[in-house]
N, C-alpha and C. Protein backbone atom coordinates (compact mmCIF):
# COMPACT_ATOMS: atom_id res chain seq x y z
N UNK A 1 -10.82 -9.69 6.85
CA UNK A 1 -9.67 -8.80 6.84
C UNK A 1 -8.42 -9.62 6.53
N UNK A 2 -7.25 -8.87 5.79
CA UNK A 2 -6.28 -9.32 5.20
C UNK A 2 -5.46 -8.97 5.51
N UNK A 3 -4.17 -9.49 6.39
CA UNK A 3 -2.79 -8.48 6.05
C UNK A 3 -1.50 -8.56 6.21
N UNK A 4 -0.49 -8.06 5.34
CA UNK A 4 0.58 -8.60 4.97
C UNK A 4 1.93 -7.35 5.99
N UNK A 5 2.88 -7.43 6.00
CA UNK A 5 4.32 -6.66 6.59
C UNK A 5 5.13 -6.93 5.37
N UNK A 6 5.55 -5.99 4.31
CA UNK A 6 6.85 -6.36 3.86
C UNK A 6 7.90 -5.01 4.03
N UNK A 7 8.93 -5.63 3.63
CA UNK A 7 9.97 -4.29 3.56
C UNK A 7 10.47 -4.06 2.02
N UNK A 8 10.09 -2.54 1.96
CA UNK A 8 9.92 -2.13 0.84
C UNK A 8 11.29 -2.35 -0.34
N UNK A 9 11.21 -2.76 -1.20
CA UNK A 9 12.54 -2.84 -2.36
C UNK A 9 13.06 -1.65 -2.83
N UNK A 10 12.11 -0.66 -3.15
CA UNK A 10 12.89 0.35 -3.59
C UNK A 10 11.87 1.96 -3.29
N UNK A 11 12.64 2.78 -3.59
CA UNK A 11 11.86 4.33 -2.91
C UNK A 11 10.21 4.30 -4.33
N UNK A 12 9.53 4.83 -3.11
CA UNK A 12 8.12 5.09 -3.10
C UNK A 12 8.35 6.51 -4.00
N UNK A 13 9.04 6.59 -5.77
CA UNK A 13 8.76 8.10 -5.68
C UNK A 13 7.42 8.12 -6.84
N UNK A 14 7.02 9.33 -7.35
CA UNK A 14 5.86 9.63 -7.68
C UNK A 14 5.21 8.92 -8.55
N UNK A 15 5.73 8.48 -9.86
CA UNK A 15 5.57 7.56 -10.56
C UNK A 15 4.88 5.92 -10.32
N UNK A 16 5.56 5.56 -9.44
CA UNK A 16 5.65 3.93 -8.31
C UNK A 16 4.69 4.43 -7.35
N UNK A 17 4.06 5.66 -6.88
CA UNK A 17 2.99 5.54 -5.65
C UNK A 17 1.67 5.88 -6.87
N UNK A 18 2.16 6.53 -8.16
CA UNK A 18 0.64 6.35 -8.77
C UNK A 18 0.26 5.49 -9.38
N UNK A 19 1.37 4.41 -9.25
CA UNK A 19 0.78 2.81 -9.79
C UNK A 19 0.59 2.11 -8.89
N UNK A 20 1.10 2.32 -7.76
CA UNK A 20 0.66 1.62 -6.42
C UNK A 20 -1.09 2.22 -6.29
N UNK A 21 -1.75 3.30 -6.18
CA UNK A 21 -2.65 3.89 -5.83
C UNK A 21 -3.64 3.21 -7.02
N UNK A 22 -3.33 3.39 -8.30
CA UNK A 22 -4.67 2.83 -9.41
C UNK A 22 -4.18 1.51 -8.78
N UNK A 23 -3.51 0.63 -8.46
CA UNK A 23 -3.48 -0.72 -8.20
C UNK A 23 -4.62 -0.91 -7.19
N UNK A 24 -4.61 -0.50 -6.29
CA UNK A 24 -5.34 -0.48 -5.17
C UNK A 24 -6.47 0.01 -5.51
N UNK A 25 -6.70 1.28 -6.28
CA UNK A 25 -8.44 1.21 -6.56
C UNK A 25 -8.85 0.56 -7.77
N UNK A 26 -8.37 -0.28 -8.25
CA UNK A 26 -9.00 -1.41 -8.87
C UNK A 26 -9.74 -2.53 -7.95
N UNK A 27 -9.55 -2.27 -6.54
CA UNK A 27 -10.35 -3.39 -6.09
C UNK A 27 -11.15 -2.76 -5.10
N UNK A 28 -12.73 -3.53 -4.78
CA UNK A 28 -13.57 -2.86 -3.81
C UNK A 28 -13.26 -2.93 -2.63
N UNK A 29 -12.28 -3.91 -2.22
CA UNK A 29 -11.96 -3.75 -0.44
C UNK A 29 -11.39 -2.52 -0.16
N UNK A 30 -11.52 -1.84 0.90
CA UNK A 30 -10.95 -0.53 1.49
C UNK A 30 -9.40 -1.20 2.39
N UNK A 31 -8.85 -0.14 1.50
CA UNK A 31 -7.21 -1.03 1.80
C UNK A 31 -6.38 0.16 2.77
N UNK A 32 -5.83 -0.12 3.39
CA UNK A 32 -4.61 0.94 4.09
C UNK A 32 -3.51 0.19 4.23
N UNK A 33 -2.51 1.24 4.56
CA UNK A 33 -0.98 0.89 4.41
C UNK A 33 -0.70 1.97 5.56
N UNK A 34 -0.06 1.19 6.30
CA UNK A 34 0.78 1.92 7.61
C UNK A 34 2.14 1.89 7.43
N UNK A 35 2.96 3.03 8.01
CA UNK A 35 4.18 2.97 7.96
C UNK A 35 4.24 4.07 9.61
N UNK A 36 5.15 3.62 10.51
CA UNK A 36 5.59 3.96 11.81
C UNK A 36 4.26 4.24 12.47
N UNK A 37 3.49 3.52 12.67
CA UNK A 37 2.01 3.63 13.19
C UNK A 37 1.40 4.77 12.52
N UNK A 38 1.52 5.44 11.31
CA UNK A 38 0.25 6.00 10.39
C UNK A 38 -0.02 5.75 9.47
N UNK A 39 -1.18 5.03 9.77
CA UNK A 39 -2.06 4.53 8.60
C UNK A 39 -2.89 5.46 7.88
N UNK A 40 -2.78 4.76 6.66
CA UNK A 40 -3.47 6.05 5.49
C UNK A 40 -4.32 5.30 4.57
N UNK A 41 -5.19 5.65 3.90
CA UNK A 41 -5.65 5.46 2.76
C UNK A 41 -4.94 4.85 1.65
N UNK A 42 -5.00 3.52 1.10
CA UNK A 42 -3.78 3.20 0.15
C UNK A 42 -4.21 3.63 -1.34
N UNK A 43 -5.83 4.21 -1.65
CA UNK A 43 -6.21 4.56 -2.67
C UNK A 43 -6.13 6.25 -3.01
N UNK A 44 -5.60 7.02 -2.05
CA UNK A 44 -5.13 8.45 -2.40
C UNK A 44 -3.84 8.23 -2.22
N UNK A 45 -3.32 9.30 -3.53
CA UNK A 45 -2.03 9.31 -4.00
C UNK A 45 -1.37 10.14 -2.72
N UNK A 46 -1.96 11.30 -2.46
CA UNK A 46 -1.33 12.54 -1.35
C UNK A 46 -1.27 11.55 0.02
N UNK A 47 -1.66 11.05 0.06
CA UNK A 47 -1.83 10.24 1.66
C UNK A 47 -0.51 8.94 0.90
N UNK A 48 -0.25 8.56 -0.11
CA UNK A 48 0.79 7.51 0.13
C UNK A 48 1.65 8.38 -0.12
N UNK A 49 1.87 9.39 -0.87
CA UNK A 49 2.88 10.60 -0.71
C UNK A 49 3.35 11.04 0.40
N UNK A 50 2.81 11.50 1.04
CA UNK A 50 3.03 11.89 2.84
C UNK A 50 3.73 10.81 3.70
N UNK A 51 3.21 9.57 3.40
CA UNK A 51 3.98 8.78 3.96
C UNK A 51 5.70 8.65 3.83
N UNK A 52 6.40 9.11 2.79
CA UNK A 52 7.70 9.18 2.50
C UNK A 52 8.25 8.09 2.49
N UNK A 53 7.51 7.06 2.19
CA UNK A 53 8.08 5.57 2.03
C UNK A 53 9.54 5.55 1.05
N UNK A 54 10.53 4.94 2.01
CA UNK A 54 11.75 4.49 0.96
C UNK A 54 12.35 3.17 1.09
N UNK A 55 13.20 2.79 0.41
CA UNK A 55 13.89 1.37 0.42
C UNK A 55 14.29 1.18 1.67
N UNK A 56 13.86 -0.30 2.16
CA UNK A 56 13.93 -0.75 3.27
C UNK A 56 13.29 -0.38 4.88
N UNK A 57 12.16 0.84 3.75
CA UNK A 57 10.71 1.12 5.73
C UNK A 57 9.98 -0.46 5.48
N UNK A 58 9.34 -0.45 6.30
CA UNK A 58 8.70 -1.89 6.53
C UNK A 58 7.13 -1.07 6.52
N UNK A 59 6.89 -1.94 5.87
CA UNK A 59 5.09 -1.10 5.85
C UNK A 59 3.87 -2.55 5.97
N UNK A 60 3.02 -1.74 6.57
CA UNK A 60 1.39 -3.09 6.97
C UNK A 60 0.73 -2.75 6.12
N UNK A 61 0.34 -3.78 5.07
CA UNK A 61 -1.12 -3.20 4.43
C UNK A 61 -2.18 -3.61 4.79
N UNK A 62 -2.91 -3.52 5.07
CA UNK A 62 -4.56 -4.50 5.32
C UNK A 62 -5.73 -3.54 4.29
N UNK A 63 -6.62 -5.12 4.16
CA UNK A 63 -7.78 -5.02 3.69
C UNK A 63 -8.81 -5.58 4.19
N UNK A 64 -10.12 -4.85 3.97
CA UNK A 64 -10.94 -5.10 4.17
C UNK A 64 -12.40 -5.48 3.29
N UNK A 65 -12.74 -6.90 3.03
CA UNK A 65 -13.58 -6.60 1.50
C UNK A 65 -13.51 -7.96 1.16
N UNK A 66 -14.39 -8.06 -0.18
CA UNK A 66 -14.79 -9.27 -0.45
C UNK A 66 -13.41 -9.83 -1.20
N UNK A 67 -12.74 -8.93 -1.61
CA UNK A 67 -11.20 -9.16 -2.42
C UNK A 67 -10.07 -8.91 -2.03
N UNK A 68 -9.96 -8.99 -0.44
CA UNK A 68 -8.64 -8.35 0.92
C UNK A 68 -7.70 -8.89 0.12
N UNK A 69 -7.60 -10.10 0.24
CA UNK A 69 -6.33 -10.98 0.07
C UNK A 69 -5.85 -10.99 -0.96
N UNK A 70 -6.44 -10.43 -2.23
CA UNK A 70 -5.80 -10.15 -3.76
C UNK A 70 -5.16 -9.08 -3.26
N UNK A 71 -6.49 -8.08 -2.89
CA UNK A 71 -5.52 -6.73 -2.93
C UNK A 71 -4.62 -6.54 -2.28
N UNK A 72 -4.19 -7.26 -1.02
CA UNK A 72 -2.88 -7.31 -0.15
C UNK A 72 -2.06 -7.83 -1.38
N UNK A 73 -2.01 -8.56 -1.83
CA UNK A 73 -0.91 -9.45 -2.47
C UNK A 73 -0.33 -8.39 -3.74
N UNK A 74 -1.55 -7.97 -4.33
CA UNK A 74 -1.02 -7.12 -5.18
C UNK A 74 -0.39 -6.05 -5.14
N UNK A 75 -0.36 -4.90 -4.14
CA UNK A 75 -0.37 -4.03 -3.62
C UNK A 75 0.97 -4.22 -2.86
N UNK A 76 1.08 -5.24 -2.40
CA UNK A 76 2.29 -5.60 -1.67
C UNK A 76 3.60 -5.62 -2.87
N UNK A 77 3.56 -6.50 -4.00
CA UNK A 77 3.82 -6.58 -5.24
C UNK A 77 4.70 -5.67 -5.72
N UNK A 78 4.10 -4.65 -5.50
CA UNK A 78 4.76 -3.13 -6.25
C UNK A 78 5.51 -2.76 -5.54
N UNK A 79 5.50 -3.04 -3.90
CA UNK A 79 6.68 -2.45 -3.09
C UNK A 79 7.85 -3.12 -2.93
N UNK A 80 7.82 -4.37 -3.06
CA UNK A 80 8.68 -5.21 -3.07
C UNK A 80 10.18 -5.55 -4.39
């Protein structure tokens, strides 16, 4: 298991969570992203939607998988 805290650079809007989402299912680890203790699925778009992520929430991602630590890094990447 893998996992990173950053605070986000700029708003999560629809565009930026469906490149965040194919980012994340490009890899086989099962990834989530928490924001105010709810964690979601980081590979459905409606579940990082719901979250309402904007500039400056602080969000956890973790992974789990033979490729955690890419996909944290990458994934992290886009929010930053």
């Amino acid at each position: 298991m893998f996992e990173n805290e950053v605070v986000v650079g700029k708003v999560l809007d629809t565009r930026l969570a469906a490149m965040f989402v194919q980012t994340a299912s490009k890899f086989k680890s099962s990834i989530k992203i928490e924001v105010d203790n709810k964690k979601v699925n980081a590979k459905s778009l409606m579940c990082i939607i719901s979250l309402g992520i904007t500039e400056g929430s602080r969000v956890k991602l973790s992974a789990e998988g033979e490729d955690a630590q890419t996909a944290v890094e990458e994934t992290a990447a886009i929010l930053v």
